[in-house]
PDB file of N, CA and C in Angstrom:
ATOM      1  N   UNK A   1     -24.122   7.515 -11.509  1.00  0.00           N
ATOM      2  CA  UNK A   1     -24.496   7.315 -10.122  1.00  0.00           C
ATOM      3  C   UNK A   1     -24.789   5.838  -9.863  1.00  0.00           C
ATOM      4  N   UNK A   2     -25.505   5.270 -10.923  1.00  0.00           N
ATOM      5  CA  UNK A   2     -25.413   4.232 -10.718  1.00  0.00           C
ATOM      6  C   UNK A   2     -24.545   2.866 -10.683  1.00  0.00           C
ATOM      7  N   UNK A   3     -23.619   3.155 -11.326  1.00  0.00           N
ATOM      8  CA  UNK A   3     -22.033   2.177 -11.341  1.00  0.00           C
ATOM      9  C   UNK A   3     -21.232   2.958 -10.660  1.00  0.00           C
ATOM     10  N   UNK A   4     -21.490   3.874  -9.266  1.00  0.00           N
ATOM     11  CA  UNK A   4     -21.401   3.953  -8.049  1.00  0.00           C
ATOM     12  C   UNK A   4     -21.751   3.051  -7.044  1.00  0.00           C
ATOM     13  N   UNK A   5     -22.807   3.055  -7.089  1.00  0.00           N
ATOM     14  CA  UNK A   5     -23.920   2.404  -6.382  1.00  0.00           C
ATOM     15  C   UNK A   5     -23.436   0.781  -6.515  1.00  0.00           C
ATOM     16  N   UNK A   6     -23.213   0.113  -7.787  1.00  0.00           N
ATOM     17  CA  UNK A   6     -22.944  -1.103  -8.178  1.00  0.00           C
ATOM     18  C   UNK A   6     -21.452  -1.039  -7.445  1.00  0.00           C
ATOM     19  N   UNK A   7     -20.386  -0.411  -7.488  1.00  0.00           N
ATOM     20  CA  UNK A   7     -19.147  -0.454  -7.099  1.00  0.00           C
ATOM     21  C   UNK A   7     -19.082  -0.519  -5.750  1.00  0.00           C
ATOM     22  N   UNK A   8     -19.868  -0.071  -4.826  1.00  0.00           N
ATOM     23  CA  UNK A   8     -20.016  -0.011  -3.248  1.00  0.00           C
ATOM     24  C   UNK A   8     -20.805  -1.133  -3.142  1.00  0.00           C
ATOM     25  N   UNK A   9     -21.528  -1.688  -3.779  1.00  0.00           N
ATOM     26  CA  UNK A   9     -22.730  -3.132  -3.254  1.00  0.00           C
ATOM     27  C   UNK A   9     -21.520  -3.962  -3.430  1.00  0.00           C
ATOM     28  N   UNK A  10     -20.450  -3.914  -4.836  1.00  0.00           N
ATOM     29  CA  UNK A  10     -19.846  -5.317  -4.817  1.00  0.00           C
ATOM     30  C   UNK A  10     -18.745  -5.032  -3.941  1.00  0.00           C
ATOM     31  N   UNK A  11     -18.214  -4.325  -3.378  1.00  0.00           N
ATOM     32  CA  UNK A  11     -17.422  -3.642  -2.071  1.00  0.00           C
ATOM     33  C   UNK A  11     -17.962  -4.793  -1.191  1.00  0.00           C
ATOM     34  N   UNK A  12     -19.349  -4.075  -0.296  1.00  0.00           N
ATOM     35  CA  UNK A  12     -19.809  -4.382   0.528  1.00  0.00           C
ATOM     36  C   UNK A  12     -20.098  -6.389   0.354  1.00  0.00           C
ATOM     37  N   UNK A  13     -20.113  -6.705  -0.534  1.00  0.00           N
ATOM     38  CA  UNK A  13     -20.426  -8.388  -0.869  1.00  0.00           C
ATOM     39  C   UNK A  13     -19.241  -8.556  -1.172  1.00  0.00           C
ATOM     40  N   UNK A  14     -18.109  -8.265  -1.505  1.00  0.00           N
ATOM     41  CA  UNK A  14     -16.669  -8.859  -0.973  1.00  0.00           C
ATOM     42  C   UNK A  14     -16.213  -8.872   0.379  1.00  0.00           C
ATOM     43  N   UNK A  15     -16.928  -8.294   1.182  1.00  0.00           N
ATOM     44  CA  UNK A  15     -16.720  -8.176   2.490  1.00  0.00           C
ATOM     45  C   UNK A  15     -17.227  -9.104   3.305  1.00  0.00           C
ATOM     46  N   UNK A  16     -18.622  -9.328   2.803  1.00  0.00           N
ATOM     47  CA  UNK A  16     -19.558 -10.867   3.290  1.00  0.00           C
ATOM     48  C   UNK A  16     -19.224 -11.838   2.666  1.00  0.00           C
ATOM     49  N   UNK A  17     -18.829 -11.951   2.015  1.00  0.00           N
ATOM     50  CA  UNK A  17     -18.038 -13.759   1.450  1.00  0.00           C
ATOM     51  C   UNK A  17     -16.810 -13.550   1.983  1.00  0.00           C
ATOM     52  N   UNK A  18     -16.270 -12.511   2.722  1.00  0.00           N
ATOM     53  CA  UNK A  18     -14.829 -12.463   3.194  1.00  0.00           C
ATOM     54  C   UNK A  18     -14.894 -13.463   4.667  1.00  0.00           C
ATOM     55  N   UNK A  19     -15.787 -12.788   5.094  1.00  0.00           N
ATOM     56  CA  UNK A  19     -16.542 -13.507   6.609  1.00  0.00           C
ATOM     57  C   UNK A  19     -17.106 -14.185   6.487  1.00  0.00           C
ATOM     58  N   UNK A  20     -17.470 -14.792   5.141  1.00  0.00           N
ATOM     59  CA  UNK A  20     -18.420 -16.099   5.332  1.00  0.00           C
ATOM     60  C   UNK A  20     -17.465 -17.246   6.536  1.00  0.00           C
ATOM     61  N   UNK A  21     -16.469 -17.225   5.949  1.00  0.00           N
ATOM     62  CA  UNK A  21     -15.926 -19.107   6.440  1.00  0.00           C
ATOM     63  C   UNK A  21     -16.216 -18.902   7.955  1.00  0.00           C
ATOM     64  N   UNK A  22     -15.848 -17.586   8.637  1.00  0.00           N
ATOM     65  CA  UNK A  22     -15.809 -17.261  10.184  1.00  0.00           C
ATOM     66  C   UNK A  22     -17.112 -17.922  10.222  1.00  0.00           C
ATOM     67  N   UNK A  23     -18.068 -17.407   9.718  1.00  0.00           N
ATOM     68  CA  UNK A  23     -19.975 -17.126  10.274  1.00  0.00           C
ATOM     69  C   UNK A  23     -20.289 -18.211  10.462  1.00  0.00           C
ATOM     70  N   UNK A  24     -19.975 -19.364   8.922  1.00  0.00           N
ATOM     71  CA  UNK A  24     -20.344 -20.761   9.148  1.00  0.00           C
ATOM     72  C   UNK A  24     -19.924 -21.640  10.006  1.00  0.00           C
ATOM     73  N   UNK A  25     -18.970 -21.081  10.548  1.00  0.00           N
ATOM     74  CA  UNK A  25     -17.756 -21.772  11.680  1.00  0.00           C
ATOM     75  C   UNK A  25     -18.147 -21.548  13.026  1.00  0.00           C
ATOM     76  N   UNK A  26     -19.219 -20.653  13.244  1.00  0.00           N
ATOM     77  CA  UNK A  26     -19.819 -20.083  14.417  1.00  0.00           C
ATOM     78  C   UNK A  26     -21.426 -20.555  14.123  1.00  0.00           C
ATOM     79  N   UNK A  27     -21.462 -20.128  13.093  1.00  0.00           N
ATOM     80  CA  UNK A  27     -23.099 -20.760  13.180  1.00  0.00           C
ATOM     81  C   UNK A  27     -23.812 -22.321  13.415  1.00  0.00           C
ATOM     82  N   UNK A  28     -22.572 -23.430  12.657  1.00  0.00           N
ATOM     83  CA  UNK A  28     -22.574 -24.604  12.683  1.00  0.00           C
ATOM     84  C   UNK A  28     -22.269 -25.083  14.364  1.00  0.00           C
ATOM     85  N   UNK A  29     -21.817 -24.128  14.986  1.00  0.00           N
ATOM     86  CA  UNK A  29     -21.163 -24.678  16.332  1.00  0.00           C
ATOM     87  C   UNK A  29     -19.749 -25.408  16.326  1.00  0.00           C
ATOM     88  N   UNK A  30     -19.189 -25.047  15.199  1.00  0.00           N
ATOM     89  CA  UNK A  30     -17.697 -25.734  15.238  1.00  0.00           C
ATOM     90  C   UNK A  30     -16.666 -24.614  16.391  1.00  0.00           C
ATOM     91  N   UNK A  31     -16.902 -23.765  16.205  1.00  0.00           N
ATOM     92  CA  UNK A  31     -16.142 -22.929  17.196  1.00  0.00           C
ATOM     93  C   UNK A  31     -17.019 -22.422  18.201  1.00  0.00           C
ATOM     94  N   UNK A  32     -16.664 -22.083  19.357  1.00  0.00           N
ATOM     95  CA  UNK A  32     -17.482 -21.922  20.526  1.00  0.00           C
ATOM     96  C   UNK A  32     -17.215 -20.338  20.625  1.00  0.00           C
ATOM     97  N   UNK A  33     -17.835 -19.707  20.594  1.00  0.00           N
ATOM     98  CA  UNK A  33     -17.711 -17.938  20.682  1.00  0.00           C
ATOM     99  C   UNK A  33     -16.808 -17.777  21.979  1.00  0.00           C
ATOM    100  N   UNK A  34     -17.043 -18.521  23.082  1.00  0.00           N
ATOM    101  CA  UNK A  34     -16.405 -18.445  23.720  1.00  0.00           C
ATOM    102  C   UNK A  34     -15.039 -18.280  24.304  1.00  0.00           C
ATOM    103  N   UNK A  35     -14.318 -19.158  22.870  1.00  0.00           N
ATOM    104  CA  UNK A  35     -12.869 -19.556  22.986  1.00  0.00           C
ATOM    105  C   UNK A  35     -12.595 -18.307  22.681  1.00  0.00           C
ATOM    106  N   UNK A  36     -12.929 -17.416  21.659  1.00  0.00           N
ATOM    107  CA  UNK A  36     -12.044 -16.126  21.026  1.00  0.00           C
ATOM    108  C   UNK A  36     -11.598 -15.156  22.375  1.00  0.00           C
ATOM    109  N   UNK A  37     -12.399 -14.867  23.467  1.00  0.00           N
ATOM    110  CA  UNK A  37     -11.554 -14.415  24.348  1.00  0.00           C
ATOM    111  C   UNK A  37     -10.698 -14.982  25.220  1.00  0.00           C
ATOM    112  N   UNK A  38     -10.512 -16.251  25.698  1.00  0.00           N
ATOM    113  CA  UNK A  38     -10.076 -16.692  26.372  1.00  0.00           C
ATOM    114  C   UNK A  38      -8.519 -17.614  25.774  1.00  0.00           C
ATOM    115  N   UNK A  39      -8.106 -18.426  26.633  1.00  0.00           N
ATOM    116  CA  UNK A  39      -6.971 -19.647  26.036  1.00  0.00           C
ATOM    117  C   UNK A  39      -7.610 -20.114  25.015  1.00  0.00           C
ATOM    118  N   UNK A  40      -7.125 -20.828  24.219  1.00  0.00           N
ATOM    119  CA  UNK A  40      -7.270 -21.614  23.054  1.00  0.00           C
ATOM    120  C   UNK A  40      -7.430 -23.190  23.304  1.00  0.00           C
ATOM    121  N   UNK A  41      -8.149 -23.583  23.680  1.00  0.00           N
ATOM    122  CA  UNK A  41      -8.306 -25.220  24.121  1.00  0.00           C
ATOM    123  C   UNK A  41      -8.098 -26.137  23.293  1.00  0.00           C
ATOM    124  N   UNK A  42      -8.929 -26.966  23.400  1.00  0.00           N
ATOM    125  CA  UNK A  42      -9.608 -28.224  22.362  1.00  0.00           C
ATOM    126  C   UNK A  42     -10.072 -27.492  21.055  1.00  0.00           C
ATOM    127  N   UNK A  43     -10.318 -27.068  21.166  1.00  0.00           N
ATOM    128  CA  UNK A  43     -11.091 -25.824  19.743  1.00  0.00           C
ATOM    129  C   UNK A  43      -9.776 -25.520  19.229  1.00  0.00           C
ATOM    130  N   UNK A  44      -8.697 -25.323  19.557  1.00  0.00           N
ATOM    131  CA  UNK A  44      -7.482 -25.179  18.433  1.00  0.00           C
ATOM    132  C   UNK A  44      -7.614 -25.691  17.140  1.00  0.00           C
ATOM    133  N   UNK A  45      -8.220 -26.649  16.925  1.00  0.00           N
ATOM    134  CA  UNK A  45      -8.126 -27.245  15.501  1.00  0.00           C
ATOM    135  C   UNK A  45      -8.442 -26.347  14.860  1.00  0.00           C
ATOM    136  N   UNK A  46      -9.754 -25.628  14.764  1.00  0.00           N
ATOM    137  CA  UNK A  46     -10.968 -24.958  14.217  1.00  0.00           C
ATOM    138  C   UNK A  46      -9.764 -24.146  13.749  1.00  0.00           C
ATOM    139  N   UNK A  47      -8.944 -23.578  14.564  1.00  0.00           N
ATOM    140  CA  UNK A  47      -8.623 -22.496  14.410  1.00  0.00           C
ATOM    141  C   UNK A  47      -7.545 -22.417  13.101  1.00  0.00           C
ATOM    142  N   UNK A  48      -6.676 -23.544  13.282  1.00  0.00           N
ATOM    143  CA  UNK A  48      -5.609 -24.026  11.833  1.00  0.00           C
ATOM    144  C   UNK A  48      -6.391 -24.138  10.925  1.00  0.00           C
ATOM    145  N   UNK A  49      -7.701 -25.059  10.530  1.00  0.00           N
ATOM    146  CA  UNK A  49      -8.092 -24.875   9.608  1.00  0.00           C
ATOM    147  C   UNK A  49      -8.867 -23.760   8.931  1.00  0.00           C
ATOM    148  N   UNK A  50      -9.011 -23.149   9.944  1.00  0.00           N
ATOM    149  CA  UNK A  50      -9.737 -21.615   9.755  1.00  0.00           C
ATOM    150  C   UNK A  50      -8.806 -21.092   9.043  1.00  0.00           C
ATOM    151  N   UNK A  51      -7.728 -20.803   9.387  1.00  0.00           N
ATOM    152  CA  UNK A  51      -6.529 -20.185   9.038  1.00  0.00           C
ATOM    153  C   UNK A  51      -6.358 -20.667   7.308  1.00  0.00           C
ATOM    154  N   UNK A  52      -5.998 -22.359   7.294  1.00  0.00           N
ATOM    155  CA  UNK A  52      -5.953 -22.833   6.292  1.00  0.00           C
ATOM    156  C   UNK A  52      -6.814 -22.435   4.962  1.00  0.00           C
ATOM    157  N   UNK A  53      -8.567 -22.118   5.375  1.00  0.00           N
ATOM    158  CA  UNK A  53      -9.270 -22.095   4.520  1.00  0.00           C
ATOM    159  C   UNK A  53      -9.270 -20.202   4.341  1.00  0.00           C
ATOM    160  N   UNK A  54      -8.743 -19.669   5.440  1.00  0.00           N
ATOM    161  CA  UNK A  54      -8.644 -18.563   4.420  1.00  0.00           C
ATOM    162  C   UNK A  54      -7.444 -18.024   4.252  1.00  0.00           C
ATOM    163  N   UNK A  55      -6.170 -18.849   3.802  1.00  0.00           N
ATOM    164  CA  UNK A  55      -5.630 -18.501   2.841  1.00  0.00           C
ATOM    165  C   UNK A  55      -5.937 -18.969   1.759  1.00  0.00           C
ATOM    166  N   UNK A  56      -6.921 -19.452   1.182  1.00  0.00           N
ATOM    167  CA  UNK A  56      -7.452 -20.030  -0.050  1.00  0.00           C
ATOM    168  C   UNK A  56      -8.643 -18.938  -0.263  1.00  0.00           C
ATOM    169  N   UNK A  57      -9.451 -18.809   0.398  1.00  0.00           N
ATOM    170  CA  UNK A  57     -10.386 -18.051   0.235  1.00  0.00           C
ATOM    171  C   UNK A  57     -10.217 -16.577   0.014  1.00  0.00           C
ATOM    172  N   UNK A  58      -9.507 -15.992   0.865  1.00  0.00           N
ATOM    173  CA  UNK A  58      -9.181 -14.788   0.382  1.00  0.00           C
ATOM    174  C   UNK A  58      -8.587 -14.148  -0.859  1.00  0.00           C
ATOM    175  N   UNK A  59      -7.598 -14.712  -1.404  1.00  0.00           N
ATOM    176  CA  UNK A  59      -6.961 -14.616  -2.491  1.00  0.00           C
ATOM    177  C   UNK A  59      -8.445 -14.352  -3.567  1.00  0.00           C
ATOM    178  N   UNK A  60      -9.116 -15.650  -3.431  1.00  0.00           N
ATOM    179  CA  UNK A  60     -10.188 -15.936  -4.208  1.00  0.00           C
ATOM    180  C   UNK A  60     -11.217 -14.728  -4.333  1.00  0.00           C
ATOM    181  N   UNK A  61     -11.642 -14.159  -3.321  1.00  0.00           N
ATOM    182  CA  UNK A  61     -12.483 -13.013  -2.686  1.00  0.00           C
ATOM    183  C   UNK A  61     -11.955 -11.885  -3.893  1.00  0.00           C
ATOM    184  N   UNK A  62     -10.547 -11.634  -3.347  1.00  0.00           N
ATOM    185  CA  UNK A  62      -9.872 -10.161  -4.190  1.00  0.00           C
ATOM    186  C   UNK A  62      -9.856 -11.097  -5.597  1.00  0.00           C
ATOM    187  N   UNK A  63     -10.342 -11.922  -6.038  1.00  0.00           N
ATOM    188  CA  UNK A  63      -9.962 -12.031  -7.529  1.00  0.00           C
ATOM    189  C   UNK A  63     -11.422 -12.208  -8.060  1.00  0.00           C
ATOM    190  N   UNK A  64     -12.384 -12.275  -7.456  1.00  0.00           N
ATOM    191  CA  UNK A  64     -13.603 -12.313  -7.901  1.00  0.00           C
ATOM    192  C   UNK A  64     -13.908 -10.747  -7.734  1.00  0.00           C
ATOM    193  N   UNK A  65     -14.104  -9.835  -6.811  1.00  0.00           N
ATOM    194  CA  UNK A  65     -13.941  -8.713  -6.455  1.00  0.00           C
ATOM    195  C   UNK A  65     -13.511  -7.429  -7.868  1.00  0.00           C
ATOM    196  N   UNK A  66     -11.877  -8.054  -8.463  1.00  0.00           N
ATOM    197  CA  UNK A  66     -11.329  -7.240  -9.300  1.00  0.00           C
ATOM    198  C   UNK A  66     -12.018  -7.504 -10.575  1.00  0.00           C
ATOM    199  N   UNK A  67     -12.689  -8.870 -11.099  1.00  0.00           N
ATOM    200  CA  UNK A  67     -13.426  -9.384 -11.982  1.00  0.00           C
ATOM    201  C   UNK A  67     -14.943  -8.659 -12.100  1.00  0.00           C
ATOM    202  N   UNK A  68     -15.523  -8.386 -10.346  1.00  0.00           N
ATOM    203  CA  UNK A  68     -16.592  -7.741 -10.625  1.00  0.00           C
ATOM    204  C   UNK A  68     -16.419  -6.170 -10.989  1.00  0.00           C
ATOM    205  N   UNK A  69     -14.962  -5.570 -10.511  1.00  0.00           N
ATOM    206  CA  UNK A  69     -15.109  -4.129 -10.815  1.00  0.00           C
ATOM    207  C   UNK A  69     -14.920  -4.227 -11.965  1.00  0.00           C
ATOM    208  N   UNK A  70     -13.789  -5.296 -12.675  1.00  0.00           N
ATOM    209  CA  UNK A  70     -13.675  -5.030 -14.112  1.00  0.00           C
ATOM    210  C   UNK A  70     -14.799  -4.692 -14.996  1.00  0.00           C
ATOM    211  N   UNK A  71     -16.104  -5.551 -14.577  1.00  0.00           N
ATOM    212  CA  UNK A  71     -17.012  -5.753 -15.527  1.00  0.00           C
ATOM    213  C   UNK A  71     -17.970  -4.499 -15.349  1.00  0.00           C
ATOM    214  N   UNK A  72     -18.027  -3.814 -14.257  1.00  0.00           N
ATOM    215  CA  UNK A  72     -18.328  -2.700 -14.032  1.00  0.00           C
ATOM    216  C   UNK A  72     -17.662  -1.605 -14.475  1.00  0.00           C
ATOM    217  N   UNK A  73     -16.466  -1.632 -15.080  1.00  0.00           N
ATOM    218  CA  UNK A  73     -15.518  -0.205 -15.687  1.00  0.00           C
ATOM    219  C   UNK A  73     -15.416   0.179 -14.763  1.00  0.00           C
ATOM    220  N   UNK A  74     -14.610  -0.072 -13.623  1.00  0.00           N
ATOM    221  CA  UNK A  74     -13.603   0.087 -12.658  1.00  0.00           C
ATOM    222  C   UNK A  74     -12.304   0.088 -12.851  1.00  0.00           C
ATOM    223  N   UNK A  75     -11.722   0.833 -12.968  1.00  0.00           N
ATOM    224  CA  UNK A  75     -10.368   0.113 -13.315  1.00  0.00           C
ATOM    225  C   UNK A  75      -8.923   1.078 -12.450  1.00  0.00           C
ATOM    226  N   UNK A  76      -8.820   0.131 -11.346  1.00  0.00           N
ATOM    227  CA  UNK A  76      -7.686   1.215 -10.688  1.00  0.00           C
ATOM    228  C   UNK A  76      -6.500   1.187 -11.528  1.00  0.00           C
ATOM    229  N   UNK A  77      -5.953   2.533 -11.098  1.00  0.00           N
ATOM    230  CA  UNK A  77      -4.704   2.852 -12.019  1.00  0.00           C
ATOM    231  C   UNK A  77      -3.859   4.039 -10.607  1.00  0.00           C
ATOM    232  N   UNK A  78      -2.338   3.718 -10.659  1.00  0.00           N
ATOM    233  CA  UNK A  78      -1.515   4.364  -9.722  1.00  0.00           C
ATOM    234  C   UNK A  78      -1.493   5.592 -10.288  1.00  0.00           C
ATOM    235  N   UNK A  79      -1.705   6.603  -9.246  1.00  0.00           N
ATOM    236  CA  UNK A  79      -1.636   7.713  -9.786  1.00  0.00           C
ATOM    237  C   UNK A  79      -0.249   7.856 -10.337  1.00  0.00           C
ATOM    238  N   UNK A  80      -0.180   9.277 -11.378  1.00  0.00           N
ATOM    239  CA  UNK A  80       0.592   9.441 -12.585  1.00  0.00           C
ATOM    240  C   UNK A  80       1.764   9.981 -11.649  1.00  0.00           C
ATOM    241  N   UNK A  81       3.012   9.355 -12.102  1.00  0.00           N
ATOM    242  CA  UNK A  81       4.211  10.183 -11.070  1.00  0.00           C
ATOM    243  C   UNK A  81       5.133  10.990 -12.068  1.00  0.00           C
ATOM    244  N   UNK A  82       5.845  11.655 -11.708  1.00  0.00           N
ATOM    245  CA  UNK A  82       6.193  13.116 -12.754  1.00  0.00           C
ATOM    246  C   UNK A  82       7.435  12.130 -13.474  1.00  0.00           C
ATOM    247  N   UNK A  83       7.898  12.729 -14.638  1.00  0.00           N
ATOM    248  CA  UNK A  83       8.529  12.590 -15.575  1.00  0.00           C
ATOM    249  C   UNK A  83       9.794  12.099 -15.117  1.00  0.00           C
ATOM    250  N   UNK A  84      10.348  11.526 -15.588  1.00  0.00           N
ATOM    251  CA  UNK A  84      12.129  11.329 -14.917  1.00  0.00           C
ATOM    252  C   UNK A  84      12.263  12.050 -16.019  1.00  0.00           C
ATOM    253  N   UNK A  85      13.893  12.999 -14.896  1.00  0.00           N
ATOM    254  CA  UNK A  85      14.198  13.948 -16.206  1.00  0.00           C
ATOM    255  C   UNK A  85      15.540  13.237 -17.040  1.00  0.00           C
ATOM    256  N   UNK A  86      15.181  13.493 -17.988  1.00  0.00           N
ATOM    257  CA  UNK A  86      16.255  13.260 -19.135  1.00  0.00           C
ATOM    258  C   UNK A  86      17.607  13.018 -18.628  1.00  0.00           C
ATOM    259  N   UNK A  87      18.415  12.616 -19.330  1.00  0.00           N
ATOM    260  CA  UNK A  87      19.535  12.568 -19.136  1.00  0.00           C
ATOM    261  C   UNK A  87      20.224  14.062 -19.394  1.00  0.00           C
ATOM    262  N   UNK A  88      19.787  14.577 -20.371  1.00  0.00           N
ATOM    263  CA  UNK A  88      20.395  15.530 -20.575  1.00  0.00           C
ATOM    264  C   UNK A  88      19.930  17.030 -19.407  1.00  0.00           C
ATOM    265  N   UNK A  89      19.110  16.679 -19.027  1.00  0.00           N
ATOM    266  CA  UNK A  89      18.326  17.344 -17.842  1.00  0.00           C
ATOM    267  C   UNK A  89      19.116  17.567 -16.691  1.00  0.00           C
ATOM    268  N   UNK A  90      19.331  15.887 -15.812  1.00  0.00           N
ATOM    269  CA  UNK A  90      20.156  15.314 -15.012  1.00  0.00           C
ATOM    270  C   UNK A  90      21.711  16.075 -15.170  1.00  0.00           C
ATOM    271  N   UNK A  91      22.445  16.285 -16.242  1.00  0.00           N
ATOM    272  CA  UNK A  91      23.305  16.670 -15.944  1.00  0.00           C
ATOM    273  C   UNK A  91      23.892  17.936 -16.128  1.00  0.00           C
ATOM    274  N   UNK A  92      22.200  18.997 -17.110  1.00  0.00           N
ATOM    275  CA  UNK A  92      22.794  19.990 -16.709  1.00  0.00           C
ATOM    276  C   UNK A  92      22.456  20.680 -15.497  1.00  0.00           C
ATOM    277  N   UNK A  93      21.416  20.053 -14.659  1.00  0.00           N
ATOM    278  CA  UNK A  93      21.369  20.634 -13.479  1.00  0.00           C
ATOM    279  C   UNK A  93      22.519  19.747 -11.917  1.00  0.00           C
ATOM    280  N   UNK A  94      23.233  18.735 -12.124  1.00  0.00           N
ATOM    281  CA  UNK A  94      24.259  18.363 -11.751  1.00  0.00           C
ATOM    282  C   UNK A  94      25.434  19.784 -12.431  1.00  0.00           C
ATOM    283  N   UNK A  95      25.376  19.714 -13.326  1.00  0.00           N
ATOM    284  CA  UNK A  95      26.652  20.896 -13.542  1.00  0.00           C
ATOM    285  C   UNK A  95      26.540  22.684 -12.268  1.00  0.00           C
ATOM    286  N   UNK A  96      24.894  23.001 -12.811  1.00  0.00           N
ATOM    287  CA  UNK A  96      25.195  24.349 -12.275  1.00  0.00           C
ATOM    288  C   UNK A  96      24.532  23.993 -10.632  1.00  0.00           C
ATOM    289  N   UNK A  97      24.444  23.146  -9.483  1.00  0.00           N
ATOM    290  CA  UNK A  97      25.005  22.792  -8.565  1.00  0.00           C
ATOM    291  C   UNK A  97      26.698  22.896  -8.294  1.00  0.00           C
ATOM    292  N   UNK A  98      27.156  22.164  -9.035  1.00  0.00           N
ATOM    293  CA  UNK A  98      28.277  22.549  -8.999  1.00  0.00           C
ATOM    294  C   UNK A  98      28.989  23.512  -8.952  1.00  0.00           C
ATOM    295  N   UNK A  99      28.498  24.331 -10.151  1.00  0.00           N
ATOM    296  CA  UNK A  99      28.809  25.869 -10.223  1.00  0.00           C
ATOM    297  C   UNK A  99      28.755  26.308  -8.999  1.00  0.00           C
ATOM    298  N   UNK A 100      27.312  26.461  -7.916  1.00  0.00           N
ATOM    299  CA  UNK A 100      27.217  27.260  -7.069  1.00  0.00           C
ATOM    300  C   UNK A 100      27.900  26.818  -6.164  1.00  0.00           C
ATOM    301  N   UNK A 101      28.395  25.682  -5.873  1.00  0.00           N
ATOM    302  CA  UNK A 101      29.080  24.430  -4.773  1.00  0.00           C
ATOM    303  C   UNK A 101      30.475  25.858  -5.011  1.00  0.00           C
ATOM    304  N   UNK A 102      31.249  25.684  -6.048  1.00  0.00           N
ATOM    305  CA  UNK A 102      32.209  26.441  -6.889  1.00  0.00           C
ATOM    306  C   UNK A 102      32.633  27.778  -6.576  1.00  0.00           C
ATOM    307  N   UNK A 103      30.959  28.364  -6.914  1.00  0.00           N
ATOM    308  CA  UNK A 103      31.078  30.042  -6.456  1.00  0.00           C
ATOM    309  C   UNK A 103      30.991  29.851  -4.546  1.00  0.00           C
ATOM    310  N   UNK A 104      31.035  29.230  -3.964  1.00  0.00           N
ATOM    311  CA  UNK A 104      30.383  29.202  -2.593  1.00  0.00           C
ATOM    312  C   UNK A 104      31.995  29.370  -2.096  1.00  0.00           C
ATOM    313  N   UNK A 105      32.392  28.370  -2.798  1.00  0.00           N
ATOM    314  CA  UNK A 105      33.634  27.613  -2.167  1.00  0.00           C
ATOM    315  C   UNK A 105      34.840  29.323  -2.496  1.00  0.00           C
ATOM    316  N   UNK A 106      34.536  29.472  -3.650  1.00  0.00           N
ATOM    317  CA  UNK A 106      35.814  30.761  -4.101  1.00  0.00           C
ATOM    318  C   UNK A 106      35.699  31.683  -3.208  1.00  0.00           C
ATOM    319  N   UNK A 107      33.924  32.006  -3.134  1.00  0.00           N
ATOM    320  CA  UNK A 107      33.702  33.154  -1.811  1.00  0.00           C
ATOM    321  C   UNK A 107      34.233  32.873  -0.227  1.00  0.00           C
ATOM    322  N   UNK A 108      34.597  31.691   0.361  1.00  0.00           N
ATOM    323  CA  UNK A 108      35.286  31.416   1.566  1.00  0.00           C
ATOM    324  C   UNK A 108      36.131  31.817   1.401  1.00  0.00           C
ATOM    325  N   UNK A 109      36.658  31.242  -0.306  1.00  0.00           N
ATOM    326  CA  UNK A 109      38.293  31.219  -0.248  1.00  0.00           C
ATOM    327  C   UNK A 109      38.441  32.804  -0.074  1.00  0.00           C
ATOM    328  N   UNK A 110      38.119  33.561  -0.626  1.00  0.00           N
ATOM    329  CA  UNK A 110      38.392  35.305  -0.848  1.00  0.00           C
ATOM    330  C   UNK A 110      38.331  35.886   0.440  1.00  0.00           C
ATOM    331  N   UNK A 111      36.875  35.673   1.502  1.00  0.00           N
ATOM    332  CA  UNK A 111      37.045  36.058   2.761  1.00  0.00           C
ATOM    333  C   UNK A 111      38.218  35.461   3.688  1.00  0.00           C
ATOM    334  N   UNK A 112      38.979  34.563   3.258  1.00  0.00           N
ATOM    335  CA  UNK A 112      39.812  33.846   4.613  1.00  0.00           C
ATOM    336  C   UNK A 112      40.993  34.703   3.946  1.00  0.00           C
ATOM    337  N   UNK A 113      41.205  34.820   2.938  1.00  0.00           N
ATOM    338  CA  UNK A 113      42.399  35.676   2.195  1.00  0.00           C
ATOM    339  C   UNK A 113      42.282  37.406   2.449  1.00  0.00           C
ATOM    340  N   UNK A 114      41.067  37.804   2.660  1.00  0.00           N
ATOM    341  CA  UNK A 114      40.813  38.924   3.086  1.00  0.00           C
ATOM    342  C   UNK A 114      40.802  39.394   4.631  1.00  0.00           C
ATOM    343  N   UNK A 115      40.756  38.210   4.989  1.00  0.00           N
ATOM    344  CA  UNK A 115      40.976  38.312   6.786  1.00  0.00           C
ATOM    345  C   UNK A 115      41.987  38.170   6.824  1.00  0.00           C
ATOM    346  N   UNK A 116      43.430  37.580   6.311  1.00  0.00           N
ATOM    347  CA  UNK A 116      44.799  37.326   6.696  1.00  0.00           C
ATOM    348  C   UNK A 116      45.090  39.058   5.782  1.00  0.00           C
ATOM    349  N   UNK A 117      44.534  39.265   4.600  1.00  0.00           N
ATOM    350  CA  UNK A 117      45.387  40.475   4.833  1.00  0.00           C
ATOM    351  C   UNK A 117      45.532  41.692   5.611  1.00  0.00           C
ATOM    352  N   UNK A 118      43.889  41.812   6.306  1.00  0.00           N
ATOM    353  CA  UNK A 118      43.521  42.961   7.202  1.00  0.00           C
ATOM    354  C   UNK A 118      43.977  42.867   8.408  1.00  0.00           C
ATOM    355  N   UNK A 119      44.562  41.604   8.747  1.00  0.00           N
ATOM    356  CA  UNK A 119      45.234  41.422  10.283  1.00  0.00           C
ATOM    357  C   UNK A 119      46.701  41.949  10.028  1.00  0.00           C
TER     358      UNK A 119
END
């Protein structure tokens, strides 16, 4: 329960260093709260380098993040996907497809031969 508990706190604190760069960018007064609904003014800059600093930052976030689950025995894994079948699998069920493709096809053939003789 408790490396539950640890796995959702470091969740939740990858999420606040995710938003840090925004907060400090609003808290310092570099961006004006204002601009986010409206045109984009003079405050455009803010906004490239905003951009700039979190494509650096983020990357960083998910790699500190996977480091903290690691150390916690976290460890995602894709769930298990079924077997590829054999080769030898593959073609004997390619064969009796066929077969029935086969028997399907003889049974037309017999009814269209059975309708030309009853006419």
């Amino acid at each position: 329960m408790l490396r539950k508990a640890a796995i959702v706190g470091a969740t939740f604190l990858a999420l606040v260093i995710a938003a840090l760069p925004l907060v400090l960018t609003v808290a310092l007064g570099w961006l004006d709260t204002t601009i986010l609904g409206s045109q984009v003014g003079a405050g455009g800059d803010v906004f490239v380098v905003l951009a700039v600093v979190y494509a650096v930052w983020l990357p960083a976030t998910v790699v500190g993040m996977i480091y903290l689950y690691d150390r916690l025995g976290y460890h995602y894994f894709a769930q298990e996907r079924q077997k590829k079948p054999s080769r030898r699998e593959r073609r004997r069920a390619r064969a009796g497809l066929e077969l029935l493709a086969g028997q399907e096809k003889a049974g037309q053939e017999a009814a269209v031969v059975k309708r030309k003789g009853a006419s």
